[in-house]
Each structure stands twice: as C-alpha cells, then as structure tokens.
Protein backbone atom coordinates (compact mmCIF):
# COMPACT_ATOMS: atom_id res chain seq x y z
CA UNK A 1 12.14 15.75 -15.39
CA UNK A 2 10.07 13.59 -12.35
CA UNK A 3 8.69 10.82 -13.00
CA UNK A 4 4.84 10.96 -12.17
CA UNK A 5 3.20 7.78 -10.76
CA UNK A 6 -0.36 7.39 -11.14
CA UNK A 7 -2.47 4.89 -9.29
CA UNK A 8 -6.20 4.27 -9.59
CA UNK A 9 -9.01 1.65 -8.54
CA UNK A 10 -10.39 -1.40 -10.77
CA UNK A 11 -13.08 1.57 -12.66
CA UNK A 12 -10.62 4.60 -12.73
CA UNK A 13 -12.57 6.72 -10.38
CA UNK A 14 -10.14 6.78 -7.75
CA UNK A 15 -6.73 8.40 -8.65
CA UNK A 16 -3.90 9.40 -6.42
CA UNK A 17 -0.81 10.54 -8.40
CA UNK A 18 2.69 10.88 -7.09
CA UNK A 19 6.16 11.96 -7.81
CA UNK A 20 9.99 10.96 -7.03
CA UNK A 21 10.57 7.67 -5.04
CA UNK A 22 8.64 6.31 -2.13
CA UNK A 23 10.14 6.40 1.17
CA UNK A 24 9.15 2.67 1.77
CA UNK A 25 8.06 -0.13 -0.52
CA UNK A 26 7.06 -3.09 1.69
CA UNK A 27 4.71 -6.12 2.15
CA UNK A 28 2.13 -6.98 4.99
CA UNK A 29 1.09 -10.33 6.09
CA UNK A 30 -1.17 -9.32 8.59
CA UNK A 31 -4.47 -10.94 8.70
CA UNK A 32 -6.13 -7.81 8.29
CA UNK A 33 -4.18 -7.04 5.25
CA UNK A 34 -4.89 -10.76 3.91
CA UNK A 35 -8.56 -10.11 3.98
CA UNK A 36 -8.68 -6.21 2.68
CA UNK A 37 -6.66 -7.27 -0.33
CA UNK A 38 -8.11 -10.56 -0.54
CA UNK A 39 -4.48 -12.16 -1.42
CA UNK A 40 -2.22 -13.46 0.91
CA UNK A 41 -0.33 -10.39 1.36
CA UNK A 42 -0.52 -6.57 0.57
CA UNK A 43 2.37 -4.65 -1.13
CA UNK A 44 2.47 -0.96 -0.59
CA UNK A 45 4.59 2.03 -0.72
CA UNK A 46 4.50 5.38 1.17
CA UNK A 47 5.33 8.62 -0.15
CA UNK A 48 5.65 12.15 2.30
CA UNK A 49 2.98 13.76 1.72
CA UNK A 50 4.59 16.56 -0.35
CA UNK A 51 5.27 14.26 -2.82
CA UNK A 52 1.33 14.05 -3.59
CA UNK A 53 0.77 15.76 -7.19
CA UNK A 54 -3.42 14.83 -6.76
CA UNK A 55 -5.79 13.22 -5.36
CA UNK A 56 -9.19 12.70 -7.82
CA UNK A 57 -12.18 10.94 -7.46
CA UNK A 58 -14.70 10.06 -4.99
CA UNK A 59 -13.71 7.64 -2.28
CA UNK A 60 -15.28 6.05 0.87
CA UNK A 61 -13.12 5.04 4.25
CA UNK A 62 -12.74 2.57 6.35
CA UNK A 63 -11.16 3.34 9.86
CA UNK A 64 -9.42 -0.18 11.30
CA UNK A 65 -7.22 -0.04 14.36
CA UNK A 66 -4.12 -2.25 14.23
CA UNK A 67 -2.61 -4.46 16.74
CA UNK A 68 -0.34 -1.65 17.70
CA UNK A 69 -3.75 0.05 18.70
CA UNK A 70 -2.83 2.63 15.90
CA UNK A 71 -5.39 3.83 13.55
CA UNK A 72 -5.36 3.43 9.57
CA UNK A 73 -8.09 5.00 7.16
CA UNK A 74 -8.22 3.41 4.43
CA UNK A 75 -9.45 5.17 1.03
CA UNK A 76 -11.59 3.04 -1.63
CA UNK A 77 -13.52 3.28 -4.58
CA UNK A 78 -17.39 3.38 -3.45
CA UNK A 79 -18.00 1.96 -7.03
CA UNK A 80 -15.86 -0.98 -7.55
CA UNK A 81 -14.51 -1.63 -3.98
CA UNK A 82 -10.69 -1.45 -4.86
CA UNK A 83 -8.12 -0.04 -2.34
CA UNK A 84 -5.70 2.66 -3.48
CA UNK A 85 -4.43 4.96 -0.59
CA UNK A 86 -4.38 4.71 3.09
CA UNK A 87 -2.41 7.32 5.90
CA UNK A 88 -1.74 5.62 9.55
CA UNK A 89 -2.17 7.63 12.36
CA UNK A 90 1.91 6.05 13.72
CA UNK A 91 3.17 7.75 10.33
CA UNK A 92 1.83 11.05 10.02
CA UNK A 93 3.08 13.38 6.77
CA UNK A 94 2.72 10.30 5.12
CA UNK A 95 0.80 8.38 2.64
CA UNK A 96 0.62 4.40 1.71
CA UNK A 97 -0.90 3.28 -1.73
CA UNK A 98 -1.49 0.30 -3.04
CA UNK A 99 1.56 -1.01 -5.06
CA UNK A 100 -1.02 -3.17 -6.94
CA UNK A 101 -3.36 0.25 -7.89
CA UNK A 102 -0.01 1.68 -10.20
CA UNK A 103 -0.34 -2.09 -12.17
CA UNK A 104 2.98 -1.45 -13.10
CA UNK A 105 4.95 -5.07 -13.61
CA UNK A 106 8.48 -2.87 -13.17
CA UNK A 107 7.62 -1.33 -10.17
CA UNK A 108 10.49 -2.20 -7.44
CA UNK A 109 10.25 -4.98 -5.08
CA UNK A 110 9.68 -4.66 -1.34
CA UNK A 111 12.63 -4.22 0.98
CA UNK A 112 10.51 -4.88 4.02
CA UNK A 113 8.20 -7.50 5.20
CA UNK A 114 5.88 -7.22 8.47
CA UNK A 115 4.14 -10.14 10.34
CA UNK A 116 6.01 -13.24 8.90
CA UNK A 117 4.60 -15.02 11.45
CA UNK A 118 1.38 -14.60 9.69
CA UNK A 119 3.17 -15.28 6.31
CA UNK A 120 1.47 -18.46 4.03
CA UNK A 121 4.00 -20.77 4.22
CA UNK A 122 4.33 -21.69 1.01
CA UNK A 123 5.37 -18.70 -0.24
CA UNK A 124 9.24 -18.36 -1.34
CA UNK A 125 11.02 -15.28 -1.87
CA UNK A 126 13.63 -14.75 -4.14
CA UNK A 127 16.77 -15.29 -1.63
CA UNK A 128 19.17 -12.52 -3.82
CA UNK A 129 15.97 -9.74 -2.67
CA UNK A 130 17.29 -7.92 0.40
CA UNK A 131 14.35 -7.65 2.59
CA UNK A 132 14.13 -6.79 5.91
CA UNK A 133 11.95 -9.03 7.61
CA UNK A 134 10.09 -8.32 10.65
CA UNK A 135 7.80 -10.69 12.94
C-alpha cells in the first residue's frame, strides 16, 4: 500500500496530494524565499509529476524569475495567502510543495541547502544531518 501525502493552505482550500517519496527534500535561503515564506528559510520537496494523485481547490499564481533567470509559478490560496505548490521552469516534470503545507512534525529533513550565503547566521544545523550545501 502507498503512502498518500496530503498538503493544503492555512483554510484547506488548497490541496495537492501526493504519493511515494519525493525526489528532493531541501531548504532555500534565498531572499526571495525569506520573504514568500516569511521565515528565514523555505523547506520544500519535489515530486515527478506522475506522482501527483490531485490537485483541489482554487489557487492564484505568482510568476518570479530567479537569479538563474529561470521562471517559478508559484500556486497560493487566494483566501488565506498560504503557499503550497510551485513547478520551475529549470525542472520541468516536476513539482515543489511546501514541506510546511503537509504540517507533518515526522516528515524527513532536508538533504540539500541552496544560498548559504544568504543563510541567518545564527542558525545551527544538526552536524550528524547530511546535507549538501550549496552557495
């Protein structure tokens, strides 16, 4: 039997659901990331786009290109604002959600972290983690 992973926004409008593992589970830095999330980091995971069971719920999007000049659309809930999905144009077949949106304590940790350099930093990782880490 798969596991099905369901993640939604603050009100429960916005679902995506999932199955199986992620391909990636990793952590941003990124300024951009700091102020969509309004935290000092964002934590997602992307699944291939097969691994999509649904998608419910009406969402608005937000188009931001990244340093890399690639595109991202993000996917939020028009009512309460949250974040839950995103695809980026450099990934295609693949889907990012919000590890945050599955408010799931158990959930894996990241095993990679982008833009350290933007990293607060006061912020410690465990050192027995194995995380890639990427300026």
């Amino acid at each position: 039997m798969t596991n099905i992973h369901e993640a939604r926004c603050s009100c429960g409008e916005l679902r995506i659901a999932c199955t199986g593992e992620p391909v990636r589970r990793s952590m941003c830095h990124c300024l951009a990331c700091q102020r969509r999330t309004g935290s000092i980091f964002g934590v997602q995971v992307r699944y291939p786009r097969n691994q999509i069971v649904s998608v419910s719920g009406e969402h608005a999007e937000y188009v931001r290109v990244g340093d890399s000049g690639s595109t991202a659309r993000f996917r939020f809930c028009p009512r309460c604002g949250s974040t839950v999905y995103w695809e980026l144009d450099a990934v295609p077949g693949e889907v990012a959600i919000a590890v945050g949106a599955f408010a799931d304590p158990a959930w894996p940790p990241p095993r990679h972290s982008v833009y350290e350099e933007r990293r607060h930093p006061w912020i410690r990782f465990d050192p027995d983690l194995p995380i890639e880490r990427e300026v």
